[in-house]
Protein backbone atom coordinates (compact mmCIF):
# COMPACT_ATOMS: atom_id res chain seq x y z
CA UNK A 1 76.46 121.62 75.62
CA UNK A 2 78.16 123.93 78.56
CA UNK A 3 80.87 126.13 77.02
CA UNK A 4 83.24 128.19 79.50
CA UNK A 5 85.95 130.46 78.47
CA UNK A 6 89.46 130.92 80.50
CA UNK A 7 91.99 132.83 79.15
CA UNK A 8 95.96 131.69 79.57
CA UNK A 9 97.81 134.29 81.80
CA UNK A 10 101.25 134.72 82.22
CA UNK A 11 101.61 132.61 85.18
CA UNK A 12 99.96 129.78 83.19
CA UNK A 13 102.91 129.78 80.71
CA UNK A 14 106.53 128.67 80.71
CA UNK A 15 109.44 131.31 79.73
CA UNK A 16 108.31 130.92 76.12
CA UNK A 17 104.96 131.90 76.70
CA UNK A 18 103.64 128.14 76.34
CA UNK A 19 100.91 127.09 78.96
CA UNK A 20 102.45 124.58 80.90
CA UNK A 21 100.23 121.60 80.34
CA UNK A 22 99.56 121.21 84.16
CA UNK A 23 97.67 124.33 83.56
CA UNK A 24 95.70 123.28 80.71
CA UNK A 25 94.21 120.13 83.04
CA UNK A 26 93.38 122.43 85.48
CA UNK A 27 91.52 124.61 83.17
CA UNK A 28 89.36 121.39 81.89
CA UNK A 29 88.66 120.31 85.23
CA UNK A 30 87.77 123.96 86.00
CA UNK A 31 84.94 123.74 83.11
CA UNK A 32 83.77 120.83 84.53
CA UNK A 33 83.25 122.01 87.89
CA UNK A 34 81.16 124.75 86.37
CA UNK A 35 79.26 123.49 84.08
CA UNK A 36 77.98 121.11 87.54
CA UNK A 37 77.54 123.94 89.25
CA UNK A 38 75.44 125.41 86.60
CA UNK A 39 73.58 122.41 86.19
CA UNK A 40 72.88 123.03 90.42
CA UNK A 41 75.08 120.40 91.07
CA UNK A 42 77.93 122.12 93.03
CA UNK A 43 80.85 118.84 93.61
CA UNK A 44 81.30 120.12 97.21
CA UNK A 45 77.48 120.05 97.62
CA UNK A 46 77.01 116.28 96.65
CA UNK A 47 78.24 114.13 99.31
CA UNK A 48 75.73 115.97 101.75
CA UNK A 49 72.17 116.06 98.99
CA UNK A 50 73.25 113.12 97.80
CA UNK A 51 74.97 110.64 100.22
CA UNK A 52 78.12 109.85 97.16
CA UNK A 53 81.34 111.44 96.43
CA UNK A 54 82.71 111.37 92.67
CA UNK A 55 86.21 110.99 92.54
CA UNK A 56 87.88 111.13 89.70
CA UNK A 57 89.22 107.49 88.30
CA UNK A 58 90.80 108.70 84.49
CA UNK A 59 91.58 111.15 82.67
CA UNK A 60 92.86 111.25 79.14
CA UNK A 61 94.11 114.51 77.22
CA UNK A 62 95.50 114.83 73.65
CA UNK A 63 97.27 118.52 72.57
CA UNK A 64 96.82 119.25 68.97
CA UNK A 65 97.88 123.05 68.78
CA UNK A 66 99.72 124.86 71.43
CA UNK A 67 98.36 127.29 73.80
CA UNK A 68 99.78 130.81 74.21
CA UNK A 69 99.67 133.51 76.93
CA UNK A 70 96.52 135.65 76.15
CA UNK A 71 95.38 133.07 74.16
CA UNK A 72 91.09 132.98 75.10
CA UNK A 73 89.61 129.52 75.01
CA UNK A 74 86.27 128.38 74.70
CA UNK A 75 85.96 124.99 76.35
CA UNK A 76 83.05 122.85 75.84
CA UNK A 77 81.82 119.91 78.55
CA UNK A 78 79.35 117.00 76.97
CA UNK A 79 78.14 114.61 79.71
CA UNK A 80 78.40 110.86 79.27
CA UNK A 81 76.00 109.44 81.95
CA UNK A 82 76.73 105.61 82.80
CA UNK A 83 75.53 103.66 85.35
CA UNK A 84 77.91 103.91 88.39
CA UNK A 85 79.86 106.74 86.15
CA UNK A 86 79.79 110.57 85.10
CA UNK A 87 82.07 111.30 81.98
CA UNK A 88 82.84 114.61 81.16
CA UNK A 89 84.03 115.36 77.21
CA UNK A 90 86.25 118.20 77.01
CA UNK A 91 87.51 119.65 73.71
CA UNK A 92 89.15 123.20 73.82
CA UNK A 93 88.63 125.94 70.99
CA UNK A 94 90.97 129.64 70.37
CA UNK A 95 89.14 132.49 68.60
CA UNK A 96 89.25 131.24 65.82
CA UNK A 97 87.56 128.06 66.00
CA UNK A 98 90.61 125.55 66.29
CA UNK A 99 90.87 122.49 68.36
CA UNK A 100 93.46 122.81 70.76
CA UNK A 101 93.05 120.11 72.91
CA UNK A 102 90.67 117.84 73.89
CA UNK A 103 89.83 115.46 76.73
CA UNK A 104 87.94 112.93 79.21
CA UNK A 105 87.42 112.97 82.51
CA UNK A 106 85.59 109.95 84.29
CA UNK A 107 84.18 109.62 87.61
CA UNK A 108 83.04 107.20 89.30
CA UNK A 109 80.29 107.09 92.15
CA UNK A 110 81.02 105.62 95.39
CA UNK A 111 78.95 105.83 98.82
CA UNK A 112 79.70 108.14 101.13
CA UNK A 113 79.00 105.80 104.18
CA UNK A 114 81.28 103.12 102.45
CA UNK A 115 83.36 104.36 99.86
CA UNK A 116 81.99 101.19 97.24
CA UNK A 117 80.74 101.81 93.69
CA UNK A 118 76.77 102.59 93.31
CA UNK A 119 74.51 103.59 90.93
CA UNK A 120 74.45 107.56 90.65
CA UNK A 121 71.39 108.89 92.14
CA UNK A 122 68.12 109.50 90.07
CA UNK A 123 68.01 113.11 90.70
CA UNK A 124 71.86 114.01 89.64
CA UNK A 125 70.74 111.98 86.33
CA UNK A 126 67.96 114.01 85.84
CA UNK A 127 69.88 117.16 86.55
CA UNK A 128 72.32 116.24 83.92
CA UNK A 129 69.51 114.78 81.35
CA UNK A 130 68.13 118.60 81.89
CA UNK A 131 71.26 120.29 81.12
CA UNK A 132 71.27 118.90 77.38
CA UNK A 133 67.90 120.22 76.77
């Protein structure tokens, strides 16, 4: 499991010092981009190694605590490999070990040439099958 920590700044927070939930998406998507690029899948490197693009066809999110400027998160990414699909499990921890939020992000994998669903390629499978090793 990929963990990667982002802190809330004060620009990521409303008068109140609240993160602004916009914020908080951006951070999960942010984990997910690099746990792929730790994984040596880079998203902006795909459509050229791999002949696919993986845009992004859900996403679900459910707050439990709120986040607070300085706050330092520790969010962790679990890959759901399906067929034609990536999911990426996101669940967001403070110091202290509580759930903050927690979410899903699901592509989908269409063909570059033709934009229509395929099977995701052998090799990104096997780079993700490595990554929970």
């Amino acid at each position: 499991m990929f963990e990667y920590e982002w802190k809330c700044a004060w620009g990521d927070a409303d008068p109140h010092g609240i993160a602004y939930y916009p914020n908080l998406i951006d951070a999960m998507h942010r984990a997910g981009e690099e746990y792929m690029d730790e994984i040596g899948v880079a998203y902006w490197d795909i459509p050229d190694e791999y002949g696919v693009h993986l845009p992004i066809v859900s996403m679900d999110t459910d707050f439990k605590r709120p986040v607070e400027t300085g706050d330092v998160l520790t969010i962790t990414v679990d890959p759901d490999v399906g067929g034609k699909s990536l999911g990426l499990e996101l669940t967001a921890h403070d110091e202290d070990g509580n759930e903050l939020f927690s979410g899903d992000e699901r592509h989908v994998c269409v063909s570059k040439a033709d934009n229509r669903p395929q099977e995701l390629p052998d090799e990104l499978k096997d780079a993700i099958a490595d990554s929970d090793e």
